[in-house]
Every structure is written in C-alpha cells, then in structure tokens.
C-alpha atoms as a PDB file:
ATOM      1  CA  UNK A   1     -31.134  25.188 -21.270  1.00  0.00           C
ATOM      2  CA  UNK A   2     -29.373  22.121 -22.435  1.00  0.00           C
ATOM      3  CA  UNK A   3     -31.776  19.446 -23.980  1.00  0.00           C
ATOM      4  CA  UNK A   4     -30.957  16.038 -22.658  1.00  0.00           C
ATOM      5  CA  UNK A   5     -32.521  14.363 -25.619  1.00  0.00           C
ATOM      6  CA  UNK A   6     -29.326  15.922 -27.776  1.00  0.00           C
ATOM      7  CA  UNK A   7     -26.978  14.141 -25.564  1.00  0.00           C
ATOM      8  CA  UNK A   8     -25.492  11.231 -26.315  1.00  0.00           C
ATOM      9  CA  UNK A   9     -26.753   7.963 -24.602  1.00  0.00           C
ATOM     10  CA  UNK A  10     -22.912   7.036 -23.749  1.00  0.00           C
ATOM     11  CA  UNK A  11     -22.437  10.420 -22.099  1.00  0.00           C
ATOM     12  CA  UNK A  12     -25.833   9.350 -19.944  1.00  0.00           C
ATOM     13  CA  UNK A  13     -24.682   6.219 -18.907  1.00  0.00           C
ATOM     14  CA  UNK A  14     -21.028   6.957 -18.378  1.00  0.00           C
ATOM     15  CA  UNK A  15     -20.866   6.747 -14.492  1.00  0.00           C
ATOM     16  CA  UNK A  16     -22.861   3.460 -14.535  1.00  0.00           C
ATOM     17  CA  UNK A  17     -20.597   1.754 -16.801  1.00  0.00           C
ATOM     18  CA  UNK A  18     -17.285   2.968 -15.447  1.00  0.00           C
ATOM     19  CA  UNK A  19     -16.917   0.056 -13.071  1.00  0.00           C
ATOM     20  CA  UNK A  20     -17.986  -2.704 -15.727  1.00  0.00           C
ATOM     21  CA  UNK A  21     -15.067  -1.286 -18.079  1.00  0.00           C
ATOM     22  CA  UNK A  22     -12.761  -1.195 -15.972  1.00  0.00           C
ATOM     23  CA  UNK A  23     -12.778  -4.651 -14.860  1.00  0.00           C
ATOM     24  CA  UNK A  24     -13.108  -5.278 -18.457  1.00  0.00           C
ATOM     25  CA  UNK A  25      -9.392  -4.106 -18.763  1.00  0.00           C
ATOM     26  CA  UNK A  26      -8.207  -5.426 -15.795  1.00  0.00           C
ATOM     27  CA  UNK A  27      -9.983  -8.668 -16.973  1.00  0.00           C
ATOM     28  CA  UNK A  28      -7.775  -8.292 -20.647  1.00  0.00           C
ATOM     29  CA  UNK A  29      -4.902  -7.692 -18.513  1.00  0.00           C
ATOM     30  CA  UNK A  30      -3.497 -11.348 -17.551  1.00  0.00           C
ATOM     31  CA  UNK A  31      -0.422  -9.847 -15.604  1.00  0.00           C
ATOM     32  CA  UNK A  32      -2.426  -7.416 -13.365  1.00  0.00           C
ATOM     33  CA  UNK A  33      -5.580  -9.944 -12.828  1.00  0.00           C
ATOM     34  CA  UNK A  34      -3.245 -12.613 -11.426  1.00  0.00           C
ATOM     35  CA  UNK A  35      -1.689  -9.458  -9.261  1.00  0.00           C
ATOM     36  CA  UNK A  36      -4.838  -8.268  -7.951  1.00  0.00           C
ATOM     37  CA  UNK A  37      -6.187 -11.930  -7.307  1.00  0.00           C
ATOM     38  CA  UNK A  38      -3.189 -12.955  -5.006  1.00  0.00           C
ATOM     39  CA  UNK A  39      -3.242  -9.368  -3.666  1.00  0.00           C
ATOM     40  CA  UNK A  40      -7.167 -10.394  -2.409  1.00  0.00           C
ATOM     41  CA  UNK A  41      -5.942 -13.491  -0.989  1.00  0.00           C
ATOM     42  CA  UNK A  42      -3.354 -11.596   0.757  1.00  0.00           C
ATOM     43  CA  UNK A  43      -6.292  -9.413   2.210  1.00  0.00           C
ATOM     44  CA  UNK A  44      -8.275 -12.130   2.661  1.00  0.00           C
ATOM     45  CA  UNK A  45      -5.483 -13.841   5.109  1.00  0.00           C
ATOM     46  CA  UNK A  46      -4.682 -10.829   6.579  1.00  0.00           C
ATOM     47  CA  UNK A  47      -8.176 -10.341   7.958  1.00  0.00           C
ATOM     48  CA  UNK A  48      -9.350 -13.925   8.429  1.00  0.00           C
ATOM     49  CA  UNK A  49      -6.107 -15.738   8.984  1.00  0.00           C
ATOM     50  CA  UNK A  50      -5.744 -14.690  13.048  1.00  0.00           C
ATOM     51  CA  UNK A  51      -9.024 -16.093  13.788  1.00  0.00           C
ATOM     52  CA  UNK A  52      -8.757 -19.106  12.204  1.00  0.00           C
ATOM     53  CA  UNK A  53      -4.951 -19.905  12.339  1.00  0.00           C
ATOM     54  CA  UNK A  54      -4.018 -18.483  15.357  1.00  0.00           C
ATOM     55  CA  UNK A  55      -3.469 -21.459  17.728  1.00  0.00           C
ATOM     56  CA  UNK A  56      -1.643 -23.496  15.025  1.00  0.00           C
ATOM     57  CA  UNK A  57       0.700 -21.023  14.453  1.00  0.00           C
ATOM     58  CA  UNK A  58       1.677 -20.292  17.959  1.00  0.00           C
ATOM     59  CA  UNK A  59       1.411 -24.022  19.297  1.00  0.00           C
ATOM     60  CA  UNK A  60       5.037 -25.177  19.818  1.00  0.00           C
ATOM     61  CA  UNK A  61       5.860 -29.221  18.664  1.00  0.00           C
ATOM     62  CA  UNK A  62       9.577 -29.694  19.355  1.00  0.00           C
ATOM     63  CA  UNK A  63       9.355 -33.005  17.787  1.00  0.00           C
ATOM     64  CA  UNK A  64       8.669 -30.983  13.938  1.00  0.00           C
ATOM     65  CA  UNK A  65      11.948 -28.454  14.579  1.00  0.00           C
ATOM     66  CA  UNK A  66      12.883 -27.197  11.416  1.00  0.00           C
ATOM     67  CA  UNK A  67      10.568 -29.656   9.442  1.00  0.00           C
ATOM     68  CA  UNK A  68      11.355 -29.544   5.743  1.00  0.00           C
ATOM     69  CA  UNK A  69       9.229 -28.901   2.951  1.00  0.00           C
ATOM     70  CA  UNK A  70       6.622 -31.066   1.729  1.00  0.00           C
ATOM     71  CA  UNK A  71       6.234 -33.224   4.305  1.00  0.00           C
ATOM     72  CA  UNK A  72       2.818 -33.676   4.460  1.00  0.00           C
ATOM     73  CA  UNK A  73       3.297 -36.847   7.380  1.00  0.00           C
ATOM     74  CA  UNK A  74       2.371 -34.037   9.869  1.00  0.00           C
ATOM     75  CA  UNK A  75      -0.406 -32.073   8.416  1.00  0.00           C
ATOM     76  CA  UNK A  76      -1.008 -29.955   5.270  1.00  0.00           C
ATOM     77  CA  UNK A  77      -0.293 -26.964   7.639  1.00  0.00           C
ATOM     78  CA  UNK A  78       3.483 -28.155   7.715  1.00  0.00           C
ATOM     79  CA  UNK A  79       3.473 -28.113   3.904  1.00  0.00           C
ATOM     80  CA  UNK A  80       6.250 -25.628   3.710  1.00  0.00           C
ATOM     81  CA  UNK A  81       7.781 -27.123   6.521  1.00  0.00           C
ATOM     82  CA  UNK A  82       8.018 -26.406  10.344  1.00  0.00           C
ATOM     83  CA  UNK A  83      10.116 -23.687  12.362  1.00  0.00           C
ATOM     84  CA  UNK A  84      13.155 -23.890  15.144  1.00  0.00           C
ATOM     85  CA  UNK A  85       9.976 -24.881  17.792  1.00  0.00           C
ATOM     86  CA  UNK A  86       8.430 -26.749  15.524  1.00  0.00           C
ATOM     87  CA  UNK A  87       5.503 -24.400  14.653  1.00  0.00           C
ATOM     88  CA  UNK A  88       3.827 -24.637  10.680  1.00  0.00           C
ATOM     89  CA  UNK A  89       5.442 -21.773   8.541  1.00  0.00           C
ATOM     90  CA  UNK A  90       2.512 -22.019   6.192  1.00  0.00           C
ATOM     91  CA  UNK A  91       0.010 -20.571   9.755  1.00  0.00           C
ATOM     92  CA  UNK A  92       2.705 -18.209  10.804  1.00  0.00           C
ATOM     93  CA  UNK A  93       3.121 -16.846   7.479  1.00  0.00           C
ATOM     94  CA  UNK A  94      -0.638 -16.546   7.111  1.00  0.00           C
ATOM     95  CA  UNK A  95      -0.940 -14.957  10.895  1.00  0.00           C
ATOM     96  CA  UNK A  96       2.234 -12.823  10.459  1.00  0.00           C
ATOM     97  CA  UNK A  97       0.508 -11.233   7.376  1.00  0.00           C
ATOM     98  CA  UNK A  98      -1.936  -9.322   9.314  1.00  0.00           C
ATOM     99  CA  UNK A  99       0.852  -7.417  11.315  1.00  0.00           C
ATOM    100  CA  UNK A 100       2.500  -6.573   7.886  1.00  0.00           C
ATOM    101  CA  UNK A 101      -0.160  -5.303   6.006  1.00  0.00           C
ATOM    102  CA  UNK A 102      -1.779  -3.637   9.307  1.00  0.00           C
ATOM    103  CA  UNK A 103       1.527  -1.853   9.711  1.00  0.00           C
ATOM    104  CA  UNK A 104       1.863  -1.033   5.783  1.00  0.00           C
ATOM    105  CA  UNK A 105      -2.314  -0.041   5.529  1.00  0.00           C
ATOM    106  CA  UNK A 106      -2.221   2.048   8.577  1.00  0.00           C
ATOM    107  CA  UNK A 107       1.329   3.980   7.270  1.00  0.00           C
ATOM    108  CA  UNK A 108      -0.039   4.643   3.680  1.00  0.00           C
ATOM    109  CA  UNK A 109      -3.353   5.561   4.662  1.00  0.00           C
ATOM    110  CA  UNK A 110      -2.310   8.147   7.713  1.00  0.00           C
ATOM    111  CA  UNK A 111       0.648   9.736   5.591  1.00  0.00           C
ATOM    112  CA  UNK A 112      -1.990  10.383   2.269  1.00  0.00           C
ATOM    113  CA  UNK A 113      -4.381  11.864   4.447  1.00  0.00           C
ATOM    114  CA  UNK A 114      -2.571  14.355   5.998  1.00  0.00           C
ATOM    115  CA  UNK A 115       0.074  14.830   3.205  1.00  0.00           C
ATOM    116  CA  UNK A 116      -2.402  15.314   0.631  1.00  0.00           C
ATOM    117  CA  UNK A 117      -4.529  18.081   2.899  1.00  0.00           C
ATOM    118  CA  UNK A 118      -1.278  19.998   3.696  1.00  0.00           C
ATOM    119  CA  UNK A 119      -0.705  19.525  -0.081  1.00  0.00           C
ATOM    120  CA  UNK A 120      -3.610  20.814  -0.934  1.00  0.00           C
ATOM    121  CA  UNK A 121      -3.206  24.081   1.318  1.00  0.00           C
ATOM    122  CA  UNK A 122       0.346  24.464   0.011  1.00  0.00           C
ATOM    123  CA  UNK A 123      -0.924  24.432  -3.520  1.00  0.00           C
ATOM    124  CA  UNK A 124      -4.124  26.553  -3.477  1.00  0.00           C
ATOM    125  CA  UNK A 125      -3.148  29.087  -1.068  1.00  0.00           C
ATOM    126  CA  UNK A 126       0.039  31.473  -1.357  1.00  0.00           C
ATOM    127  CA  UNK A 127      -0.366  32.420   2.254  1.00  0.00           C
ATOM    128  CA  UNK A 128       2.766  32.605   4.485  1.00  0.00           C
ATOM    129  CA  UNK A 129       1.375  28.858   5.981  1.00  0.00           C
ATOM    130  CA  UNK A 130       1.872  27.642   2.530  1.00  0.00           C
ATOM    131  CA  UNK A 131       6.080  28.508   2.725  1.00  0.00           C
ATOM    132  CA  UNK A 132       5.678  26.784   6.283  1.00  0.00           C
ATOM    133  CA  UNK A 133       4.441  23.539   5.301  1.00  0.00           C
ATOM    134  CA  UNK A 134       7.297  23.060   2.070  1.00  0.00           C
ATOM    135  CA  UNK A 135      10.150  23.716   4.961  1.00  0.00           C
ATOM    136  CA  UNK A 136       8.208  21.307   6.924  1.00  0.00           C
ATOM    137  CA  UNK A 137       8.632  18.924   3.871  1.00  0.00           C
ATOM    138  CA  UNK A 138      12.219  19.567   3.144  1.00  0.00           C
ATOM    139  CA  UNK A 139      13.230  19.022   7.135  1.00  0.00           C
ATOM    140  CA  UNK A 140      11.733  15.231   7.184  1.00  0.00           C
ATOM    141  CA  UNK A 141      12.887  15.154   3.236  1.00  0.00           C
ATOM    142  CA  UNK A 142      16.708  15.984   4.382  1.00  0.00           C
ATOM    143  CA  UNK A 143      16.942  12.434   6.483  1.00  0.00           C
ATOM    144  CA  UNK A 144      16.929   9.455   4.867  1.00  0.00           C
ATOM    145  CA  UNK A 145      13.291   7.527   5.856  1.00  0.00           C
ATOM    146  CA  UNK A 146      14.376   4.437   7.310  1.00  0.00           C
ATOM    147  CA  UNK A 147      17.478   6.100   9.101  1.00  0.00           C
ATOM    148  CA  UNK A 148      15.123   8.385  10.748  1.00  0.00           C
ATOM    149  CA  UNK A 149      12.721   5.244  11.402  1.00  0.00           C
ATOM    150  CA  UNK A 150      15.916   3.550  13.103  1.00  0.00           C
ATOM    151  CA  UNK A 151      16.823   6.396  15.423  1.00  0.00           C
ATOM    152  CA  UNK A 152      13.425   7.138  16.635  1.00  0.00           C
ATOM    153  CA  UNK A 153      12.757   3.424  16.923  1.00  0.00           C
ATOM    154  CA  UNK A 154      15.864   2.954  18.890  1.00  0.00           C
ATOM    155  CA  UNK A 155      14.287   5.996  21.394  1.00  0.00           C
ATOM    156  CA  UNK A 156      10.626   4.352  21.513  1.00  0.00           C
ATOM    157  CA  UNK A 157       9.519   1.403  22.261  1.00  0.00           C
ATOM    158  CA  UNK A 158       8.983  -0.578  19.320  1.00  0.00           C
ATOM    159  CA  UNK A 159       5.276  -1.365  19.071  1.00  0.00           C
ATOM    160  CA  UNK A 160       2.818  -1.421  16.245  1.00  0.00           C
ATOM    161  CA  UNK A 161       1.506   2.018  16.592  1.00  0.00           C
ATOM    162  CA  UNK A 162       4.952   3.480  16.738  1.00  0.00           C
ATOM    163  CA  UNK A 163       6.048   1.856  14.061  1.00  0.00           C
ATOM    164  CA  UNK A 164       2.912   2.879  12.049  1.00  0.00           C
ATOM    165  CA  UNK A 165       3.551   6.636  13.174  1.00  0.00           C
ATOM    166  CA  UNK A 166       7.179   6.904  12.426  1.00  0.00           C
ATOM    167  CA  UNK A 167       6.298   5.387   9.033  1.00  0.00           C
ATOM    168  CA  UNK A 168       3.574   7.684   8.179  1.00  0.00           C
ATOM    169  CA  UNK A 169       5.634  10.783   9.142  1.00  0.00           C
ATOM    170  CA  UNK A 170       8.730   9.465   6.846  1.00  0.00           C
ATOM    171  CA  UNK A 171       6.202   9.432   3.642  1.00  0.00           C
ATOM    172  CA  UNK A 172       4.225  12.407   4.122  1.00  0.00           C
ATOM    173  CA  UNK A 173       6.492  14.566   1.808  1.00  0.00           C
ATOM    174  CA  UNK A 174       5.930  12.274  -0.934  1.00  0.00           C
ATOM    175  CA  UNK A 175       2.311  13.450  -0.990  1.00  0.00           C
ATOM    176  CA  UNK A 176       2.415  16.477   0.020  1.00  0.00           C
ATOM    177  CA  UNK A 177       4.635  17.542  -2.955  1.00  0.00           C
ATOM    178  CA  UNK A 178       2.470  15.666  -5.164  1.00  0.00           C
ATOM    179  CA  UNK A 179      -0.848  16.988  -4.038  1.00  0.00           C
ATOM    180  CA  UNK A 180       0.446  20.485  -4.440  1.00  0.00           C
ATOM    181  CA  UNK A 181       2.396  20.061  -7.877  1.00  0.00           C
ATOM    182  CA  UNK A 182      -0.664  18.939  -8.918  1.00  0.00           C
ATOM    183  CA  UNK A 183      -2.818  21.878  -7.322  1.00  0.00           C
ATOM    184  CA  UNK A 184      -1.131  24.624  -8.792  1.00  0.00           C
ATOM    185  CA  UNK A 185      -1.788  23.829 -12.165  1.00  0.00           C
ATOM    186  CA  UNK A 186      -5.082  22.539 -11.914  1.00  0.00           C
ATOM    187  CA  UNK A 187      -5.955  25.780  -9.828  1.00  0.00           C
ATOM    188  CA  UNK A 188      -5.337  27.528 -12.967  1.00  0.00           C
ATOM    189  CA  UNK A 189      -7.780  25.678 -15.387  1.00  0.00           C
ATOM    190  CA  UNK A 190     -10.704  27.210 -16.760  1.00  0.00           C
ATOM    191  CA  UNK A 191     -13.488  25.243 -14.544  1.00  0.00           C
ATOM    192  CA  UNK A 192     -12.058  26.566 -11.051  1.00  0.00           C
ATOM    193  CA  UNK A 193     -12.166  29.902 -12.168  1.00  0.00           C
ATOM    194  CA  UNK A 194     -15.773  29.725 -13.017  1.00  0.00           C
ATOM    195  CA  UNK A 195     -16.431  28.239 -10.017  1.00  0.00           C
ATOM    196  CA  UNK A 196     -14.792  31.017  -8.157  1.00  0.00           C
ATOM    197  CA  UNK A 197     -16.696  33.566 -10.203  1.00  0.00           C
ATOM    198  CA  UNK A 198     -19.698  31.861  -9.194  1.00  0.00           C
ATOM    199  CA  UNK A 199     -19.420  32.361  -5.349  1.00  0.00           C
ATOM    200  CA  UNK A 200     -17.881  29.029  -4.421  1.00  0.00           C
ATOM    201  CA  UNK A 201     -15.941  28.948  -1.240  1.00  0.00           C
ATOM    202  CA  UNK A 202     -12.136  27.904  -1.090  1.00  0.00           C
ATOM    203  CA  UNK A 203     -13.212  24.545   0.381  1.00  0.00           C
ATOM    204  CA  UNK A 204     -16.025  23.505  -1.646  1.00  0.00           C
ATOM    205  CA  UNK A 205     -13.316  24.094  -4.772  1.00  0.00           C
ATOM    206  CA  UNK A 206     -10.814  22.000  -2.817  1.00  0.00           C
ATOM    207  CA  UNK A 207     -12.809  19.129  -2.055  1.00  0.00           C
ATOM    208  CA  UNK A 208     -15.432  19.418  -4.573  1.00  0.00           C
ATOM    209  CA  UNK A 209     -13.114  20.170  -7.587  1.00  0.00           C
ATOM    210  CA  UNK A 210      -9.408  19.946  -6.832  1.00  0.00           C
ATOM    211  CA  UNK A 211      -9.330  17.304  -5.060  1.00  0.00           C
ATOM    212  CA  UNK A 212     -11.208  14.673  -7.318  1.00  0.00           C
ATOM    213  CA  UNK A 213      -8.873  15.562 -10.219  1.00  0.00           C
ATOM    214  CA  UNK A 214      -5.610  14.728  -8.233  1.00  0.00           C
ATOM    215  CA  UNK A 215      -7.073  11.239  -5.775  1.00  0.00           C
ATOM    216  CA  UNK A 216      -6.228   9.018  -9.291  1.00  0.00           C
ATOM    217  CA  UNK A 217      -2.348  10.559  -8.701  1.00  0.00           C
ATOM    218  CA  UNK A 218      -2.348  10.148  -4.646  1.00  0.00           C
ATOM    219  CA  UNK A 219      -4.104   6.450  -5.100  1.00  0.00           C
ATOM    220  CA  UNK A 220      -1.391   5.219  -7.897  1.00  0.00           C
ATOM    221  CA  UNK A 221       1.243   6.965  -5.747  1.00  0.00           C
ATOM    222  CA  UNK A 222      -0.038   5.046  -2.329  1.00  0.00           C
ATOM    223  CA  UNK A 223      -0.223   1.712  -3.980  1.00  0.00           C
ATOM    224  CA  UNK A 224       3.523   2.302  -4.693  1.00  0.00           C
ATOM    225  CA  UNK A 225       4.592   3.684  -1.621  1.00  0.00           C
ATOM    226  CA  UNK A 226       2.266   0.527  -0.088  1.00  0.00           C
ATOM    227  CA  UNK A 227       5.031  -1.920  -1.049  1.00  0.00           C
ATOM    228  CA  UNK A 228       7.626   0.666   0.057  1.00  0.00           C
ATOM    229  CA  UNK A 229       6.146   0.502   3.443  1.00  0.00           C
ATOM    230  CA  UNK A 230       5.627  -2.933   3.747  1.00  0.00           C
ATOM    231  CA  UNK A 231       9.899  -3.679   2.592  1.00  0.00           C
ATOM    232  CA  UNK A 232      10.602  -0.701   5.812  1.00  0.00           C
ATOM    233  CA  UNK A 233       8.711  -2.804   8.247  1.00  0.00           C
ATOM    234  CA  UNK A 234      10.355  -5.632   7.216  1.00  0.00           C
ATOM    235  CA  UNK A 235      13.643  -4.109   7.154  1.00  0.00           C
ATOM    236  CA  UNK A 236      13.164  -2.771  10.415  1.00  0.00           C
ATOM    237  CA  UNK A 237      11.903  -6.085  11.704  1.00  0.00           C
ATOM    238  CA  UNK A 238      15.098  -7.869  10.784  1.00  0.00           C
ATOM    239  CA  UNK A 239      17.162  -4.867  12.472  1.00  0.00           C
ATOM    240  CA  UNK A 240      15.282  -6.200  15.689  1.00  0.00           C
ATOM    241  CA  UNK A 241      13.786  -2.876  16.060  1.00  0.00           C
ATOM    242  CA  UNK A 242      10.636  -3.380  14.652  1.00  0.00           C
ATOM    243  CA  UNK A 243       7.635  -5.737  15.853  1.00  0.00           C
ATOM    244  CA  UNK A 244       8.543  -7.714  18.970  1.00  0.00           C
ATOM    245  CA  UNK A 245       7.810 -11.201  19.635  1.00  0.00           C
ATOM    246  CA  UNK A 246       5.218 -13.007  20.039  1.00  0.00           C
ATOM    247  CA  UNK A 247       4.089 -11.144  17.531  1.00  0.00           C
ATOM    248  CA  UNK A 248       5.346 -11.851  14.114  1.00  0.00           C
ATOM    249  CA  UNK A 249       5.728 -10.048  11.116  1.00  0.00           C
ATOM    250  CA  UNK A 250       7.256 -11.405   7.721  1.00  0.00           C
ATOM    251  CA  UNK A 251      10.392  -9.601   8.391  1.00  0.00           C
ATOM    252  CA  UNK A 252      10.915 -11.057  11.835  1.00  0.00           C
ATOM    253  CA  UNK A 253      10.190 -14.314  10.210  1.00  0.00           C
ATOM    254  CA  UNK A 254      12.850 -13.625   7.901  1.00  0.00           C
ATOM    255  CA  UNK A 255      15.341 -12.223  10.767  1.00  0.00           C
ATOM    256  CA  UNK A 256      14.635 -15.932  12.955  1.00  0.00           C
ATOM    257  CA  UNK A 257      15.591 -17.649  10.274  1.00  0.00           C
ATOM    258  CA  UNK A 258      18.634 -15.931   9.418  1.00  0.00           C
ATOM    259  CA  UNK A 259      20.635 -18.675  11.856  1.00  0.00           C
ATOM    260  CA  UNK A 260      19.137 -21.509  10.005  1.00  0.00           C
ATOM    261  CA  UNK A 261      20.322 -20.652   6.465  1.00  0.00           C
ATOM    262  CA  UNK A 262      22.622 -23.609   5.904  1.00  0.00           C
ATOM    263  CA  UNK A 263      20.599 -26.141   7.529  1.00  0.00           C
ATOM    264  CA  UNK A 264      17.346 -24.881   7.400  1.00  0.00           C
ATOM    265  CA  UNK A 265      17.057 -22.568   4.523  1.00  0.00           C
ATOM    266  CA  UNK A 266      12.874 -22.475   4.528  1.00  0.00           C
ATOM    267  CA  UNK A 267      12.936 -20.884   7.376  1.00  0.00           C
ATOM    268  CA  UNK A 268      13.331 -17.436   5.894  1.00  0.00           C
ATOM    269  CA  UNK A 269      12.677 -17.900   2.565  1.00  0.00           C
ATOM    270  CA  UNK A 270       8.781 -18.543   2.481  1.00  0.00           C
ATOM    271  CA  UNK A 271       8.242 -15.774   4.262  1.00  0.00           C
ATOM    272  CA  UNK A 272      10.694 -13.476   1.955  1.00  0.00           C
ATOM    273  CA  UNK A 273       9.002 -15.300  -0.701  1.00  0.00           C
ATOM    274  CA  UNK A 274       5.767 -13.829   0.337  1.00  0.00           C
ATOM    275  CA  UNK A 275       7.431 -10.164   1.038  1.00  0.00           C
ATOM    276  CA  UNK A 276       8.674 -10.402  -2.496  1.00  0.00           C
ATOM    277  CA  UNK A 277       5.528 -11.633  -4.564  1.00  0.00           C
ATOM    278  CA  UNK A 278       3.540  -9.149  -2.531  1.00  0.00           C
ATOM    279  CA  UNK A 279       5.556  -6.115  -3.064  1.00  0.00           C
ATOM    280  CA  UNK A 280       5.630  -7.173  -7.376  1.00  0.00           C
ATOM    281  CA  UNK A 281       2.350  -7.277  -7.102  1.00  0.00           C
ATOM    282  CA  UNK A 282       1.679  -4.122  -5.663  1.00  0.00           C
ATOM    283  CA  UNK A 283       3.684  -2.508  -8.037  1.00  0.00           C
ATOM    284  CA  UNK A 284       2.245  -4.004 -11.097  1.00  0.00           C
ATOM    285  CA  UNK A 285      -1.202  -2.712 -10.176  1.00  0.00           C
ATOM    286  CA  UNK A 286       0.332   0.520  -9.889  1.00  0.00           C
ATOM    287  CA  UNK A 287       1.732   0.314 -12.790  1.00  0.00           C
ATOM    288  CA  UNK A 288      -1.810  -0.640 -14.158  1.00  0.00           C
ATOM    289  CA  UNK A 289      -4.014   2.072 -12.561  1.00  0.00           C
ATOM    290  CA  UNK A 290      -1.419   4.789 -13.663  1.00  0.00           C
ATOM    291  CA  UNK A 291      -2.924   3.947 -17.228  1.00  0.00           C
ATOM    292  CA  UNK A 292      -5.714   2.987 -16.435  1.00  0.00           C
ATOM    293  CA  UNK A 293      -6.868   6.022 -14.660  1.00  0.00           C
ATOM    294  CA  UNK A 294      -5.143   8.471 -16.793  1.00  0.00           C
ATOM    295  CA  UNK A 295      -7.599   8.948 -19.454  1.00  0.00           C
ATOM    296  CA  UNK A 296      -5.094   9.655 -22.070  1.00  0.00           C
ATOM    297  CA  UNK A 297      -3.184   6.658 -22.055  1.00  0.00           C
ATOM    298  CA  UNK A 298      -6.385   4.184 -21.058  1.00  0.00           C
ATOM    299  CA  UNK A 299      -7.089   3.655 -24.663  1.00  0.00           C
ATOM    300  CA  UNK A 300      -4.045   1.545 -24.960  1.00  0.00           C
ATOM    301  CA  UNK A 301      -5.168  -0.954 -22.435  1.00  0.00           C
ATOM    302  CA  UNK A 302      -9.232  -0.748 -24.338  1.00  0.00           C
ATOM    303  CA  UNK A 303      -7.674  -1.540 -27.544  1.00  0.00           C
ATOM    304  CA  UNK A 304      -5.650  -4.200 -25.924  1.00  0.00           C
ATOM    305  CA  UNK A 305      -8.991  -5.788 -25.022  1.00  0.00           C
ATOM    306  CA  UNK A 306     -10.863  -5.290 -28.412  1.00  0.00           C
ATOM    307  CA  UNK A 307      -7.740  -7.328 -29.940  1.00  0.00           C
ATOM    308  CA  UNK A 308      -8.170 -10.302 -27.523  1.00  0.00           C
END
C-alpha cells in the first residue's frame, strides 16, 4: 500500500489548483483574455439581449432611415446608426446575436455528441458496425458542407431547427474521425489494458478512460468548428435560405444591407464587423486551449507568465 505521506503535496493538491493556473495563463495571455472577455459579452448579449432589447430593435421610426453613425441626437441606441425602417443597428445587432450563436451552439454541440460516440465505437471496436459508421463518414464527407446545407435548405423550410440539423449533420465527420484517430492509439496504452485485465467493461473504459483523454481534442476542435458554424449560418442567411424574417441573424443583417452599400454602408458592416471579431476570437482561444490543454506544450505559456 502506497503511503500518502511520501507523496508530494503538489501531486495532493493538483485537481484543486488546476482551475487557479489556468486562469493564471489565460490571465498572462493579453491576446486570449481580451478574446475570451468579448467572447462573454457576446454570451452575455446573446442570452440577455432579447429580453431587454427586444422592442427597440423591432420598433420601426421611418423618420431615422438609414441614420448614420454617431449620431447620438436620437438615442445612444442609434450610436452605430439606424436601418432602411429606421430601427437602432446597435439593438438589432445585440438581438440578432442570440439567433447566431443559438444556431452555431446548438450545431457544435449536437454534431460532437454524436460524432464523438460513433467515434468512439469506430475506434474501440473492430466489429463490422465499426466499417459502417467510416462509410457513413465518407458519404456526408464526399459533398461539400454548405452545398449540401443549400440543397437540403432549398427542400425544407428554412427554420432554426433545420438549419441547426443540417449543420450538425455536415460536421459530424470532423469528430467522428477525430474521436476515433484518437481511440485507436490510446486503446493501446498500457492503463486500458490493465483496466481490461481487471474486469472492466467496454463502457466503463470508454467513458471512464478513453473518453477523458480525447474531450481536450473534441473541445479545441468544437471551438474551431464554432466559428465555422457561425460563418455557414451567415452565409446561408445572405443566400436567403437561412433564418427568415422577422427574425434576424447577423448574416441577414448583412444580406439587407447589401442594397445600401453606396449610400448606406453601416448597414452591413456592423453587423459583419461583429461576425468577424467573433469568429477571431473564437479561433484565438482555440488556438490557446490547444496549448494550454496539451500538457506538453503548456509549459510554454507557464514560463510566459513567470517572465511577466
């Protein structure tokens, strides 16, 4: 038996500090703290802004069409200026942002789950199920996402959960190849063969061992693919074949703009402005849990913090 006294007090308190040091490198890291921050208040509008915001951005005032920027003679709402019926960009863009990140949240989070549990029955079984689920992969693989999103949009009517669903089903490859890359080496490893040699079921080594080794991957890989969803929506949005109105999304703020360009340029780009600085910062994060939850390159962003 194992005395505790001889182990080390760091090796104790390991789990209990694992939270405090990481926000001590995301803290060190100026880039991905001001990501993360405006990434919040993204959250924060996309959950609050409805309920608050709501009646602003949907009242129509013909007499502020295509208000320009800055002119605060109105209201600080009309601060980035007013739209073609004279509604406050700055409450539309704030309302519109629940639709986007509803759409992008509800894609991500319904393609991991079942991408990564088909992954992770591709890669620890070599049953014939296994060969079923990679040609599975390879047929949505062989059409290209958001021409596959088009033609079944174009079929469908184009609402919010169809959008989400066609979505999700164009990105479950990506995790499903992951997962089971991942799972057929780890399957290998010394610690899941001793836990098969000590009785443990399939499933408990799955979801008790497997799995926890490859969620840093899947979660790195979804805050990606987060941005990618959220650009498809908004692509799909300006093709007309995404989010009807009266509900708005950033890319059908973008696509009622479009006829305003040369008179009324605002009119499209705040909200592109906000698809851009949102997708950049999603993928700086990314790029900052990929070391920072890969414990052989997180010493680069600890030393970075003992320097400052």
């Amino acid at each position: 038996m194992t005395d505790t006294a001889q182990i080390p007090d760091n090796a104790m308190h390991k789990s209990p500090n694992a939270l405090a040091q990481t926000v001590r490198m995301l803290w060190h890291d100026k880039i991905a703290l001001v990501a993360v921050v405006f990434l919040i208040i993204v959250m924060f509008c996309a959950i609050f802004g409805p309920s608050l915001l709501d009646d602003a951005a949907t009242k129509q005032n013909l007499r502020g069409r295509n208000s320009p920027p800055f002119d605060l003679a109105k209201g600080w709402l009309f601060v980035l200026g007013g739209d073609a019926l004279g509604r406050p960009l700055l409450a539309r863009i704030i309302v519109a942002s629940t639709n986007t990140i509803m759409v992008a949240t509800g894609a991500v989070l319904f393609s991991m789950v079942i991408g990564s549990t088909l992954g992770l029955i591709a890669g620890y079984t070599k049953t014939r199920a296994s060969q079923i689920i990679l040609r599975l992969a390879d047929v949505i693989m062989s059409f290209p996402s958001l021409l596959l999103a088009v033609i079944v949009l174009y079929m469908l009517s184009p609402s919010v959960t169809n959008i989400i669903i066609v979505l999700a089903i164009t990105r479950i490859p990506i995790y499903l190849r992951t997962t089971r890359a991942e799972v057929l080496e780890i399957r290998e490893r010394m610690f899941v063969q001793a836990a098969r040699v000590m009785g443990a079921s399939d499933v408990r080594i799955i979801f008790r061992h497997i799995l926890p080794m490859v969620f840093p991957t899947l979660l790195t890989i979804a805050t990606l693919d987060f941005a990618f969803v959220m650009l498809a929506e908004s692509a799909l949005s300006f093709l007309g074949i995404g989010i009807q109105p009266p509900e708005i999304t950033w890319g059908l703020m973008v696509s009622q703009g479009r006829p305003y360009l040369t008179n009324a340029w605002w009119l499209s780009f705040w909200p592109g402005l906000a698809i851009i600085l949102t997708t950049l910062s999603l993928n700086l994060v990314s790029n900052w849990m990929r070391v920072a939850l890969d414990p052989v390159q997180r010493w680069r962003l600890e030393i970075k913090g003992k320097k400052q």
